[in-house]
Protein backbone atom coordinates (compact mmCIF):
# COMPACT_ATOMS: atom_id res chain seq x y z
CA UNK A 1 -121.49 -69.13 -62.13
CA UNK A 2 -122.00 -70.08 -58.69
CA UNK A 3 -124.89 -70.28 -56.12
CA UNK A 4 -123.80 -68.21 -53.12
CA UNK A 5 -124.34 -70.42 -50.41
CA UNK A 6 -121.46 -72.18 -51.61
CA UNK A 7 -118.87 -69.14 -51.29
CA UNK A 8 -120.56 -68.21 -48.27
CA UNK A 9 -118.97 -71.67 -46.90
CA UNK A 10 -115.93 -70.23 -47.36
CA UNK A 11 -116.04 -67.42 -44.91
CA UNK A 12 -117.49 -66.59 -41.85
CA UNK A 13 -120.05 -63.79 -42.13
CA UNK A 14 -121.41 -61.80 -38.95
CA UNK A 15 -125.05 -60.97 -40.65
CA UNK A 16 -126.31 -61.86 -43.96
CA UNK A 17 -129.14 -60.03 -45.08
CA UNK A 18 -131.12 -61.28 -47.92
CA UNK A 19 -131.48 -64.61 -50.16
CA UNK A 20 -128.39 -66.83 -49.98
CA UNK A 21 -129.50 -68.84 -53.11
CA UNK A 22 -129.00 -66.29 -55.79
CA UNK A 23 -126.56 -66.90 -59.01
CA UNK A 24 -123.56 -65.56 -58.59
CA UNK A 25 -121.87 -64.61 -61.93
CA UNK A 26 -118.57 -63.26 -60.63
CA UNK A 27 -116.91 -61.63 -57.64
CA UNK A 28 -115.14 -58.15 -58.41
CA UNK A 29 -113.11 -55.88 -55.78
CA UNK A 30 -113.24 -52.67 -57.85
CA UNK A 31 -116.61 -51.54 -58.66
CA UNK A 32 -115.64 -49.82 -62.39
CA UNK A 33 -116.00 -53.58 -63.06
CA UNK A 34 -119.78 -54.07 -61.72
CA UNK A 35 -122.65 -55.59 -64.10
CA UNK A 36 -125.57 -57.61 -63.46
CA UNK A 37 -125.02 -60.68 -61.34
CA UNK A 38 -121.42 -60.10 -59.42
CA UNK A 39 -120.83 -60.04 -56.05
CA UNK A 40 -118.70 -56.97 -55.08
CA UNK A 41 -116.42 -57.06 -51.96
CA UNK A 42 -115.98 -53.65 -50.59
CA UNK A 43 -112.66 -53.05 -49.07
CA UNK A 44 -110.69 -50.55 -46.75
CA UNK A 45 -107.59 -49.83 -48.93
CA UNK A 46 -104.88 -47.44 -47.79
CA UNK A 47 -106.03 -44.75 -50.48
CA UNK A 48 -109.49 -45.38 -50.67
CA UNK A 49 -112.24 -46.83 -48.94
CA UNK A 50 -114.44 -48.80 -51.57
CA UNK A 51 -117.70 -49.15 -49.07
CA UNK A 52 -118.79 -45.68 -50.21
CA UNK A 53 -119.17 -47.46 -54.04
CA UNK A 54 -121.49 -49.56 -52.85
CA UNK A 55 -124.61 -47.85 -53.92
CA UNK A 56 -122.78 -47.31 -57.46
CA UNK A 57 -121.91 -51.35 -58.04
CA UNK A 58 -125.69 -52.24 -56.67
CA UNK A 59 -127.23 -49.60 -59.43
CA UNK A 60 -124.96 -51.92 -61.82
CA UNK A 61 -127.00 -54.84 -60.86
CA UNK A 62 -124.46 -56.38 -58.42
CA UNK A 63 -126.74 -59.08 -56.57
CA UNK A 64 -124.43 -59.59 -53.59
CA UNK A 65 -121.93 -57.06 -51.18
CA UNK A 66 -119.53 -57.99 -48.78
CA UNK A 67 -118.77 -55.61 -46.32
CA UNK A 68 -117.77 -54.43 -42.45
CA UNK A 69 -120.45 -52.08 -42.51
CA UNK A 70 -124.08 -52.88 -43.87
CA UNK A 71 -125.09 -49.62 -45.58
CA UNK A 72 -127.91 -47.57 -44.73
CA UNK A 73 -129.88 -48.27 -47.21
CA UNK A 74 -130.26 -51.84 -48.71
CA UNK A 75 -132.30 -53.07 -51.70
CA UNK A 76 -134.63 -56.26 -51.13
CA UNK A 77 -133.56 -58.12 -54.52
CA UNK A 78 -129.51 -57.78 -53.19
CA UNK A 79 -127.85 -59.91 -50.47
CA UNK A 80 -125.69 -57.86 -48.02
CA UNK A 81 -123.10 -60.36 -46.45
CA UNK A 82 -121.27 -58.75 -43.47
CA UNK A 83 -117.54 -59.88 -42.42
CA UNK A 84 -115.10 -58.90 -39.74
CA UNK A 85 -112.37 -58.09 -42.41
CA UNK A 86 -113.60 -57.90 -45.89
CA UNK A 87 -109.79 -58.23 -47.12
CA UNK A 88 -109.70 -61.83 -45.63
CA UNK A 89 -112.85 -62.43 -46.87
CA UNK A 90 -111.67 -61.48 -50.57
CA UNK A 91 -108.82 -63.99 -50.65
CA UNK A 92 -111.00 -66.44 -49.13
CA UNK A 93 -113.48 -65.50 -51.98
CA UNK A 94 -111.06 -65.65 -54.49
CA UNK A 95 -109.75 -69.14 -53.42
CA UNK A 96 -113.34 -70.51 -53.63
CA UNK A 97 -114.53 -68.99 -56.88
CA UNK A 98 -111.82 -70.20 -58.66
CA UNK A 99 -112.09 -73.76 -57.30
CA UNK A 100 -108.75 -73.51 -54.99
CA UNK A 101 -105.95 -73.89 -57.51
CA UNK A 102 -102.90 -73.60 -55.08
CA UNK A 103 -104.21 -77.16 -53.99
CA UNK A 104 -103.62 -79.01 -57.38
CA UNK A 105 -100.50 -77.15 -58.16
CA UNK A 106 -97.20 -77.77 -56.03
CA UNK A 107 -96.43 -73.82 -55.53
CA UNK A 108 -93.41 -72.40 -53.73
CA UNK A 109 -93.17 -69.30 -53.24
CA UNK A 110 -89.84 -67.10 -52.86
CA UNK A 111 -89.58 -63.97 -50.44
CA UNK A 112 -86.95 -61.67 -49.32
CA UNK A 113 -85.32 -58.12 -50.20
CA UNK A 114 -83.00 -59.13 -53.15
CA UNK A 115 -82.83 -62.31 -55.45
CA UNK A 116 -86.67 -63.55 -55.73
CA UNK A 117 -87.19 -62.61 -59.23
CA UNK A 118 -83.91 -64.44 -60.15
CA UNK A 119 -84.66 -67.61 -57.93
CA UNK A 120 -88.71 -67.81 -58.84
CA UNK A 121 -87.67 -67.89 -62.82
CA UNK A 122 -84.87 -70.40 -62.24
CA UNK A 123 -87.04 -72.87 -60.53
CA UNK A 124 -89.61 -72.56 -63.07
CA UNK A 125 -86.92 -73.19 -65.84
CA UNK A 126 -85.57 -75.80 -63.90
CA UNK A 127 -89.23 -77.77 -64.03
CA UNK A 128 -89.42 -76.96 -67.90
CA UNK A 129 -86.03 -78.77 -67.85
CA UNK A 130 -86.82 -81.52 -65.69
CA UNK A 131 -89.78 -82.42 -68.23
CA UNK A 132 -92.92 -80.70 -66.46
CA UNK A 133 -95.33 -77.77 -67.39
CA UNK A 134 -94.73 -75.26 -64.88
CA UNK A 135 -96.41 -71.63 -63.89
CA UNK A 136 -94.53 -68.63 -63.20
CA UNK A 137 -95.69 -65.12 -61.33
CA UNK A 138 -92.58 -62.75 -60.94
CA UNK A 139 -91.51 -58.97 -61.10
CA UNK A 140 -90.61 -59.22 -64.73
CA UNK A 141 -93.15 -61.77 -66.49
CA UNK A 142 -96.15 -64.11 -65.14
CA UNK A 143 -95.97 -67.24 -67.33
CA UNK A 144 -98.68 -69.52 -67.89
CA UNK A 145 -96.33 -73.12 -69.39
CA UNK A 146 -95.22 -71.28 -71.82
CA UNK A 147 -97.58 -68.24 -72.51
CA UNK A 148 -96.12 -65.19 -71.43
CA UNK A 149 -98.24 -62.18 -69.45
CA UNK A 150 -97.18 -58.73 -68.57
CA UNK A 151 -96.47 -58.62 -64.76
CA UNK A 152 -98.35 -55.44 -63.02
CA UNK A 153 -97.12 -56.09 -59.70
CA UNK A 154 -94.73 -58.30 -57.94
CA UNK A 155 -97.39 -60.61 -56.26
CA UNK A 156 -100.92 -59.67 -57.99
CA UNK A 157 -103.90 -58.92 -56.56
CA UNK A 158 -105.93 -61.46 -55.03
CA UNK A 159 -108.66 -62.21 -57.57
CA UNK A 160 -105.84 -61.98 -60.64
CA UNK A 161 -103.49 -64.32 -58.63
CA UNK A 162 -106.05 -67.44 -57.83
CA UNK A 163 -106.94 -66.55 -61.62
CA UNK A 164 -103.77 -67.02 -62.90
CA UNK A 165 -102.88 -70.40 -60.34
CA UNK A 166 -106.64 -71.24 -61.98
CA UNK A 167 -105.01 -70.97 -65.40
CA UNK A 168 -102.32 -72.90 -64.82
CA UNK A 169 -104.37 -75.59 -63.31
CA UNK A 170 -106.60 -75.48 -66.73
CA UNK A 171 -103.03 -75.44 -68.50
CA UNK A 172 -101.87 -78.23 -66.93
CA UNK A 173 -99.44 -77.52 -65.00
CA UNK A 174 -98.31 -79.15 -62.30
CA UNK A 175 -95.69 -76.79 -60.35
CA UNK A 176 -96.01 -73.17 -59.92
CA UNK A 177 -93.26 -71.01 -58.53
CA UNK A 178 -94.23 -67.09 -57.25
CA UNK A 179 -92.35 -64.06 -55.51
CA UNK A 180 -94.19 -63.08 -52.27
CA UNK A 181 -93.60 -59.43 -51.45
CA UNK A 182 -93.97 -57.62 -47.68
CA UNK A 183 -96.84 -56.13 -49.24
CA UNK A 184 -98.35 -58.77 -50.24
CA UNK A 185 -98.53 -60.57 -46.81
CA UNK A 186 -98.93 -57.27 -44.61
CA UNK A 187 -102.78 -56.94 -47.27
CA UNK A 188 -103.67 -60.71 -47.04
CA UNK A 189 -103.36 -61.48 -51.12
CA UNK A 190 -101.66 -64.39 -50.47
CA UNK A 191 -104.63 -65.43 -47.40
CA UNK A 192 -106.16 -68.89 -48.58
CA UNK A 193 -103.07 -69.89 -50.67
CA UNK A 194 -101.93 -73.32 -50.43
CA UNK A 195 -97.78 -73.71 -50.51
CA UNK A 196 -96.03 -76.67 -51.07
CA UNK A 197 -93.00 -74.58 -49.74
CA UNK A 198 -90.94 -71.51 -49.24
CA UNK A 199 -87.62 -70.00 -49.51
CA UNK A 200 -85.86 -66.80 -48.00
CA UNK A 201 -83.75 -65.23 -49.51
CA UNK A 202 -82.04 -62.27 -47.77
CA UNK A 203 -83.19 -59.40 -45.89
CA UNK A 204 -82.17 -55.91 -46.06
CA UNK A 205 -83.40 -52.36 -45.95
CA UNK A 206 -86.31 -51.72 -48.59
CA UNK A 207 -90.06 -50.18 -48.42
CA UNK A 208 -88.87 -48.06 -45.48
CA UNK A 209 -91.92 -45.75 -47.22
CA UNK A 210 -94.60 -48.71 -46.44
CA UNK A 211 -93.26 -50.67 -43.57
CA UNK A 212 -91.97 -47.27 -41.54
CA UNK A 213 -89.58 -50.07 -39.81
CA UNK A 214 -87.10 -52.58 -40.53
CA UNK A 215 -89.01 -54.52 -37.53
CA UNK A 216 -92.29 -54.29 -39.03
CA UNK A 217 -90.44 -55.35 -42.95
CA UNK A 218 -89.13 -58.92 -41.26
CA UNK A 219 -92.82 -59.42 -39.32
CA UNK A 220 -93.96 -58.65 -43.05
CA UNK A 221 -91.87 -61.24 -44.90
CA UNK A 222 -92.32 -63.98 -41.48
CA UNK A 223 -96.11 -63.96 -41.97
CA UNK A 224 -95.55 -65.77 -45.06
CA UNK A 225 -93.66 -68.43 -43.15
CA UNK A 226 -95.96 -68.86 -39.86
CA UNK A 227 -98.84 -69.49 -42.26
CA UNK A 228 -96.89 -72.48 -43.94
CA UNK A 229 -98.68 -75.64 -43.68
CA UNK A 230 -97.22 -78.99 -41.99
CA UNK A 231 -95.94 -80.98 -44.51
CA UNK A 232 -94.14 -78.20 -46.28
CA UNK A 233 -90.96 -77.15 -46.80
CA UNK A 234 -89.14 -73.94 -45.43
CA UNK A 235 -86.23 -73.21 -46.33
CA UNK A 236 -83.93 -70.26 -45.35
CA UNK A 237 -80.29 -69.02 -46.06
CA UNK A 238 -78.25 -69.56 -43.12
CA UNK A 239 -76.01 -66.61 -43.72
CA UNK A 240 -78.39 -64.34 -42.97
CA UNK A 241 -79.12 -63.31 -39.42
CA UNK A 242 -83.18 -63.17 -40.04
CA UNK A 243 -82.85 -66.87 -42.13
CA UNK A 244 -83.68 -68.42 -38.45
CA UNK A 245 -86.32 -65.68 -37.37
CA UNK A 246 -88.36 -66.86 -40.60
CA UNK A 247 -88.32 -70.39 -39.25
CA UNK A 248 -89.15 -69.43 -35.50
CA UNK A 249 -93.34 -70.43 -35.49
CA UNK A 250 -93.52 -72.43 -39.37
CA UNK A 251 -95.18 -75.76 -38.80
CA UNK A 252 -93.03 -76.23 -42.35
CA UNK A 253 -90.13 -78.82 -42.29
CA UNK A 254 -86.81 -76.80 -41.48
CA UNK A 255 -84.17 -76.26 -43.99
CA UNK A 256 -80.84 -74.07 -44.14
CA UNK A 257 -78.88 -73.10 -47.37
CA UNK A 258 -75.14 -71.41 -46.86
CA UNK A 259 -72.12 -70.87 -48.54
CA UNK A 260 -70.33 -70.07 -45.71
CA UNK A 261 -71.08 -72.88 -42.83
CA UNK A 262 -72.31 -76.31 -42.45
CA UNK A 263 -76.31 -76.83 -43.97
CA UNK A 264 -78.37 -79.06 -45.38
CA UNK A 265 -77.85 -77.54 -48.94
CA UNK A 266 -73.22 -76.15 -48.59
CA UNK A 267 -72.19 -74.55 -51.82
CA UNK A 268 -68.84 -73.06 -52.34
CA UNK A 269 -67.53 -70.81 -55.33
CA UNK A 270 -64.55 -72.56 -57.00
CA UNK A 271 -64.03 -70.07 -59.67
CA UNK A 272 -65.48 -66.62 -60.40
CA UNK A 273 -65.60 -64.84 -63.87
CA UNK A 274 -67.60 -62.35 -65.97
CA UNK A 275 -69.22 -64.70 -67.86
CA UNK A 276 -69.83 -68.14 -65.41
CA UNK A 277 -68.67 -69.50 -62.44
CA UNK A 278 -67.48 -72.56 -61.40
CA UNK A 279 -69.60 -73.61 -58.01
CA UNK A 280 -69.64 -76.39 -55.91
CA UNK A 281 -72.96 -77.67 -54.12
CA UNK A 282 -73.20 -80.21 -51.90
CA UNK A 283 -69.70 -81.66 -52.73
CA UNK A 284 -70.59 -81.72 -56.37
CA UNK A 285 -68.72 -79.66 -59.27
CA UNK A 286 -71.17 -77.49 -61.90
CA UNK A 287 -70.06 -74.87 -64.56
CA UNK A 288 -73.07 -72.19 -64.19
CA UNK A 289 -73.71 -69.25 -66.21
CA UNK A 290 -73.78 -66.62 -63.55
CA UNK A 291 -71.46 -64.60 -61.49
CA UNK A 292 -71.21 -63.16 -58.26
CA UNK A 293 -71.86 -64.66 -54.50
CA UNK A 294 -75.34 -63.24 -54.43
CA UNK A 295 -76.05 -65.52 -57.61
CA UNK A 296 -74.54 -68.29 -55.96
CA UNK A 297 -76.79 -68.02 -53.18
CA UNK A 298 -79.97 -67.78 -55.91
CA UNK A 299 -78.49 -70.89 -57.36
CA UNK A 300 -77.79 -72.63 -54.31
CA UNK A 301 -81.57 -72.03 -52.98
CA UNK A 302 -82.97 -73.36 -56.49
CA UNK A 303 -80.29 -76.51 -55.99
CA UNK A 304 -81.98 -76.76 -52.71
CA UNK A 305 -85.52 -76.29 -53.14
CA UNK A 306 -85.37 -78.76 -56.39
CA UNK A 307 -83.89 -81.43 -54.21
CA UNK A 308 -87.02 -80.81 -51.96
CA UNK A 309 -89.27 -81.16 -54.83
CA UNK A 310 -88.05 -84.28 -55.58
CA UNK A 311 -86.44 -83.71 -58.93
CA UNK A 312 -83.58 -86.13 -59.25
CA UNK A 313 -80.26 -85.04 -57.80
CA UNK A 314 -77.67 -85.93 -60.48
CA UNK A 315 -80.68 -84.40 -62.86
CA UNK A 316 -80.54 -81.07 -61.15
CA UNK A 317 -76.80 -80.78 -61.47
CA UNK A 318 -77.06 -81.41 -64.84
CA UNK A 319 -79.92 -78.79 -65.68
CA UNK A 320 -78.07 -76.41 -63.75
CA UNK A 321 -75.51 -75.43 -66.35
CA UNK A 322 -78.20 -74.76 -68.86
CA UNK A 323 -80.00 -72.17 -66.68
CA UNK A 324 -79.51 -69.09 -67.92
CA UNK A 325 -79.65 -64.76 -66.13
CA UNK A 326 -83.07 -63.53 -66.22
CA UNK A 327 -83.08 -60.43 -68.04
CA UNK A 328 -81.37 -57.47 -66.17
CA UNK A 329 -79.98 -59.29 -63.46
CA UNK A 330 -76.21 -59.21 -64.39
CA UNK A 331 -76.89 -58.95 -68.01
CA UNK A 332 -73.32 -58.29 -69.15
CA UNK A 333 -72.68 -56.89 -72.73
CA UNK A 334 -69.39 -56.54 -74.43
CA UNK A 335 -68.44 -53.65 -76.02
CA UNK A 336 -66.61 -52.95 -79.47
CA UNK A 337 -64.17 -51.14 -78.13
CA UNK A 338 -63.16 -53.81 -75.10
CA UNK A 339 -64.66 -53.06 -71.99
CA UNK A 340 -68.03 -54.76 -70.55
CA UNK A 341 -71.07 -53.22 -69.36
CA UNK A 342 -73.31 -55.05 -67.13
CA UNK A 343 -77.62 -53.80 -66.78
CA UNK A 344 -78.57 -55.07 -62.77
CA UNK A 345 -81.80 -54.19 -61.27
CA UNK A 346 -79.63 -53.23 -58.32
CA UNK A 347 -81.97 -50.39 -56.57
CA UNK A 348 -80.95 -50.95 -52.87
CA UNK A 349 -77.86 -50.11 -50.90
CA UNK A 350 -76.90 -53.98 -50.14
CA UNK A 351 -78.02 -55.19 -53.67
CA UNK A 352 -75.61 -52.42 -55.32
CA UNK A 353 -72.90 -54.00 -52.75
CA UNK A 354 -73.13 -57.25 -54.07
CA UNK A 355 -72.68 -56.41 -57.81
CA UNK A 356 -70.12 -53.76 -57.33
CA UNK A 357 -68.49 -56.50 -54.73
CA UNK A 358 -68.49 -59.11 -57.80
CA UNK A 359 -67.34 -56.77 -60.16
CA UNK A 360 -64.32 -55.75 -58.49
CA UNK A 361 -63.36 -59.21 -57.60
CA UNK A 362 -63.17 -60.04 -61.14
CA UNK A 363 -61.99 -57.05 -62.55
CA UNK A 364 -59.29 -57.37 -59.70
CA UNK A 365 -57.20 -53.96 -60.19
CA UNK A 366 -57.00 -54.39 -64.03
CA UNK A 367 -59.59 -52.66 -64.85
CA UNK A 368 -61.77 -49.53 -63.52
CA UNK A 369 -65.24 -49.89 -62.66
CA UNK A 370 -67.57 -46.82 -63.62
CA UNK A 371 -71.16 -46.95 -62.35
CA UNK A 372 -74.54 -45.29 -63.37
CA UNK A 373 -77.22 -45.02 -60.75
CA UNK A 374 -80.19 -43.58 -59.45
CA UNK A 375 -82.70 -43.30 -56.87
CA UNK A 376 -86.93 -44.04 -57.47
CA UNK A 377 -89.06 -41.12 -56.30
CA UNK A 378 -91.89 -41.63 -54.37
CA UNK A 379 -90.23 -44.05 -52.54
CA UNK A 380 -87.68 -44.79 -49.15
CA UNK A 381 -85.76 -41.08 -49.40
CA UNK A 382 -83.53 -42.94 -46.50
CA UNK A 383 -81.44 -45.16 -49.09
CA UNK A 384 -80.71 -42.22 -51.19
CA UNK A 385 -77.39 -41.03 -49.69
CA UNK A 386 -76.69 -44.82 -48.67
CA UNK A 387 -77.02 -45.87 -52.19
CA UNK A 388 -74.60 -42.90 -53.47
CA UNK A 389 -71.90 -43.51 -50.62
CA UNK A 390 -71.97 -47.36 -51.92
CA UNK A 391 -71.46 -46.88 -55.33
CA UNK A 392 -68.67 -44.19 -54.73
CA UNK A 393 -66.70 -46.28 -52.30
CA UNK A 394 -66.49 -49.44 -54.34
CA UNK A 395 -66.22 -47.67 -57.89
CA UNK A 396 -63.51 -45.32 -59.72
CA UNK A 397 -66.40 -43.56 -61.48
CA UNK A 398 -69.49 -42.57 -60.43
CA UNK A 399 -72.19 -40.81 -62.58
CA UNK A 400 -75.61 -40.44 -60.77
CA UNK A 401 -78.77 -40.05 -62.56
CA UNK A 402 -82.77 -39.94 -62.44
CA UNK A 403 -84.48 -43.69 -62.25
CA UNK A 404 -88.04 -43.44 -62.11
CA UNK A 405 -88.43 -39.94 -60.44
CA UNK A 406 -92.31 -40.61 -60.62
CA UNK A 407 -93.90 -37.56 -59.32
CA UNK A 408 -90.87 -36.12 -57.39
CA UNK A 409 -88.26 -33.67 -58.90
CA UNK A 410 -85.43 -35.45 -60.01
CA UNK A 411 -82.64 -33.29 -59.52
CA UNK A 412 -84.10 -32.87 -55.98
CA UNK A 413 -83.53 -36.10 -55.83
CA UNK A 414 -80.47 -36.20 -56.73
CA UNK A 415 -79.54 -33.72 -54.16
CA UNK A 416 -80.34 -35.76 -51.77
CA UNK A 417 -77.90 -38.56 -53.20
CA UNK A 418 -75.16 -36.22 -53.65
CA UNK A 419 -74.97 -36.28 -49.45
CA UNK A 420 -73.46 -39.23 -49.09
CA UNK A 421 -70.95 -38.78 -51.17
CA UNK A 422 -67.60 -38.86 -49.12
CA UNK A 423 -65.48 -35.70 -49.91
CA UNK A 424 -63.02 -37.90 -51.71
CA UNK A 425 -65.16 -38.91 -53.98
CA UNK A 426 -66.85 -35.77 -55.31
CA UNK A 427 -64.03 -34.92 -57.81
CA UNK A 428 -65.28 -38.24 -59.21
CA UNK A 429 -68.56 -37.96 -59.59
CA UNK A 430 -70.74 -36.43 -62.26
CA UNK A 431 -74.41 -35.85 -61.51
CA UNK A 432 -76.62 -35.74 -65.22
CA UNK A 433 -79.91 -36.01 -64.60
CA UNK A 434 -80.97 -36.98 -68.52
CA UNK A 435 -80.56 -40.85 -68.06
CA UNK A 436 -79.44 -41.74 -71.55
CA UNK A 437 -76.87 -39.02 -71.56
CA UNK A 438 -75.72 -40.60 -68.18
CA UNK A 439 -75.30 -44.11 -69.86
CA UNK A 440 -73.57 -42.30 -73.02
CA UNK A 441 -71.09 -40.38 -70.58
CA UNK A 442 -70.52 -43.82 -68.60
CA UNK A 443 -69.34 -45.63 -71.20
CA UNK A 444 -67.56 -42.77 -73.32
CA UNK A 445 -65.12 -42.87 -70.08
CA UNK A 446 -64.26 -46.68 -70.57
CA UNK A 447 -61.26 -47.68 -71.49
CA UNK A 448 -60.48 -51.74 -72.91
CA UNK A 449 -60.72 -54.05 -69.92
CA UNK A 450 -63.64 -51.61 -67.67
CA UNK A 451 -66.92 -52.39 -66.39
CA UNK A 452 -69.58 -50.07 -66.67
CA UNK A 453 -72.50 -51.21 -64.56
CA UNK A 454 -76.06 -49.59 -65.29
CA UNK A 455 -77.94 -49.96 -62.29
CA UNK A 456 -81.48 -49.84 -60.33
CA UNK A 457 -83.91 -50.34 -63.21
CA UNK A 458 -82.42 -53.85 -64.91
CA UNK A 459 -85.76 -55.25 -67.00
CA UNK A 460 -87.76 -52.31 -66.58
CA UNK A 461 -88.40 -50.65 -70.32
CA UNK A 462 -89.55 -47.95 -68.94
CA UNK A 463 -89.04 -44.59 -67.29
CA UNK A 464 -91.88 -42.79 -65.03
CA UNK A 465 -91.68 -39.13 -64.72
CA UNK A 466 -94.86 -36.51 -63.27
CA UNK A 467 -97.07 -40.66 -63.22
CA UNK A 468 -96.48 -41.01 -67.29
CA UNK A 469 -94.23 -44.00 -68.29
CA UNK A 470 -92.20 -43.54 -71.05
CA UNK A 471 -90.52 -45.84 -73.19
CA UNK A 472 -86.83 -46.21 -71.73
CA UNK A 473 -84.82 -49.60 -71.64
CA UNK A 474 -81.29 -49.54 -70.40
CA UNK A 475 -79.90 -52.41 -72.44
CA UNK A 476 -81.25 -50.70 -75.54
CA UNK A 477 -79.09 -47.76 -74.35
CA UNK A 478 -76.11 -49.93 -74.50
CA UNK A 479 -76.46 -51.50 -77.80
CA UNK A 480 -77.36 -47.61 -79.12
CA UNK A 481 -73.83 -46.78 -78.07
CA UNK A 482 -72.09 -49.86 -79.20
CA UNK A 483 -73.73 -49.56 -82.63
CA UNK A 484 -72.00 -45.91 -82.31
CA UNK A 485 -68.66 -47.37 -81.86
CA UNK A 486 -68.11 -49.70 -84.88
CA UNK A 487 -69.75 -46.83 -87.34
């Protein structure tokens, strides 16, 4: 409970209308949640606008409304609080009710297209390794030390994420580590927070259905890097041409990661394999548990971003071997019968490149590589052909199938795959639109020494069709078929 004066302080109100002493029992965003006491912040969301609830939360016995427009009609006994942009105003809210937790935690946060999941949960493993309680909000799982909490969105809302930093704080931890999605800047949820540095991964095409423009998706993900505070750390991969863009107005201090030219964190793969590789970082030797260049680059940015931290060097090289793949990225399984099949979260055309890319420079030409995937509905329709043109140019079997077809037809949408299928590949290709059949058929055309990769829905134990989610895991799949094989 909290006198409103004092979260007043933390914004800048145009008009406020009404007693600013009252008790303030909690602040809500979504007005199903109103009862007697809370201060409700009314915002303009892309599907609806929640000033028209207003009347609704006050009849609750809300005692305080933020808004950008003062209703008509307002009740003596309730404060109206008017701001310029009620979203900033929520974050700021949100950072004050809670007591501003990003401030006694050390929290990086990790943005990009592909890899934030995989570097977000490495860091916070490498902390637990290193000795310290640590916070984690990801894709997959947000982790509180060590309590685990389903994850609802990529970077939460702004009321559950200062929650969950507050948690942490309570919990005593002492680093944090988050993925920071386009979203999430372009609708101010991470406004208020408090990093102690961030990394970039990668950028390419992705949320072509929100952003409309590649242009607009990098000013997305470099609004998390202008708002970096002195005294921070950015740090970017040098192999990518928008590494540098992210860095062009931070007041963070500067750093590159690369694996192809000279930076302040160099890594080079000495030996690839299914199951590990051998990399080098920084001029030092490690055996790692992970394959593939784009893993290399995850590890390399968590090698670099400890350093930064201040963990201890030979330490870190030494914890690095015992990190292990988070689930669905590059999960390989072996089958009975001798070939391997490998469940990636893979759902973009340059992600799919990079596993198919480390796959086939494994596998060499001893072995065929046979992949499953699929396209979301409801989502960029651009990347459909692109994704089905990349998986039939760098495999010897294709089979598409439905992902998460939400509300969209799924054999329309695998229509609109089928088009980018070069004509060569067609006679190669089987379309089945029943996902679990699709994953049966994959691996019932494997022979000893194959790779089937299942790709585009990785951790997810789910599949959405017509907005229901039904219970659908793709590594469950697998094991269901290897059981099959040793009966």
């Amino acid at each position: 409970m909290k006198i409103l004066s004092q979260l007043l302080a933390a914004i800048n109100p145009q008009r406020v209308v009404g007693s600013t002493q009252v008790e303030i029992t909690d602040v809500i965003n979504d007005s199903r949640q109103s009862r007697e006491g809370v201060m409700f912040v009314a915002v303009k969301g892309v599907a609806v606008d929640s000033h028209r609830f207003i009347g609704d939360v006050v009849a609750a016995g809300a005692r305080a409304i933020v808004c950008e427009e003062l209703p008509a009609e307002m009740k003596d006994d309730v404060t109206y609080i008017q701001v310029e942009n009620s979203v900033i105003a929520l974050s700021r809210l949100a950072d004050e009710w809670f007591d501003h937790p990003s401030r006694r935690l050390r929290l990086v946060g990790v943005t990009g297209t592909n890899g934030k999941t995989t570097t977000a949960t490495l860091l916070y493993e490498m902390a637990r390794l290193m000795g310290y309680k640590a916070g984690l909000l990801s894709t997959v799982k947000n982790v509180i030390d060590t309590v685990e909490q389903e994850a609802k969105q990529t970077t939460p809302d702004h009321l559950t994420l200062n929650r969950l930093l507050h948690e942490m704080v309570e919990a005593g931890c002492e680093y944090a580590f988050m993925e920071v999605s386009s979203h999430a800047c372009v609708q101010r949820r991470i406004e208020g927070i408090t990093f102690a540095g961030g990394i970039f991964t990668n950028l390419t095409r992705d949320h072509m259905d929100f952003h409309k423009t590649v242009d607009n998706y990098i000013a997305a993900k470099k609004m998390f890097f202008d708002a970096l505070p002195a005294g921070a750390f950015a740090l970017v991969n040098a192999d990518d041409k928008v590494g540098d863009v992210m860095l062009q107005n931070t007041r963070a201090d500067k750093y590159h990661y690369s694996l192809r030219s000279m930076a302040d964190f160099k890594g080079r793969i000495v030996e690839s394999r299914l199951d590990g590789t051998t990399l080098e970082l920084n001029g030092n030797q490690v055996e790692v548990l992970f394959t593939g260049r784009f893993n290399a680059y995850n590890l390399l940015s968590v090698y670099g971003a400890s350093l930064l931290l201040g963990f201890d060097p030979q330490q870190v090289l030494v914890k690095m071997s015992l990190l292990v793949p988070v689930a669905g990225r590059f999960q390989t399984l072996s089958s009975p019968r001798g070939y391997t099949a490998i469940v990636d979260y893979a759902h973009t055309p340059d992600a799919l490149v990079n596993v198919l890319d480390t796959i086939r420079e494994v596998v060499g030409t001893s072995g065929h590589i046979i992949t499953v995937c699929g396209c979301g509905g409801d989502r960029d329709a651009g990347k459909r052909p692109m994704m089905a043109r990349e998986a039939a140019v760098r495999s010897d079997r294709v089979v598409l199938t439905s992902d998460n077809p939400r509300t969209e037809d799924p054999d329309e949408i695998l229509r609109q795959m089928e088009v980018g299928l070069p004509d060569d590949a067609r006679p190669r290709t089987l379309t089945i639109t029943d996902r679990r059949q699709a994953i049966r058929t994959a691996c019932q055309l494997a022979q000893p020494g194959d790779v089937v990769l299942i790709a585009g829905k990785g951790h997810e134990n789910y599949q959405e069709i017509q907005g229901v989610k039904h219970h659908f895991d793709d590594r469950e799949q697998v094991e269901e078929v290897f059981a099959g094989e040793t009966n």
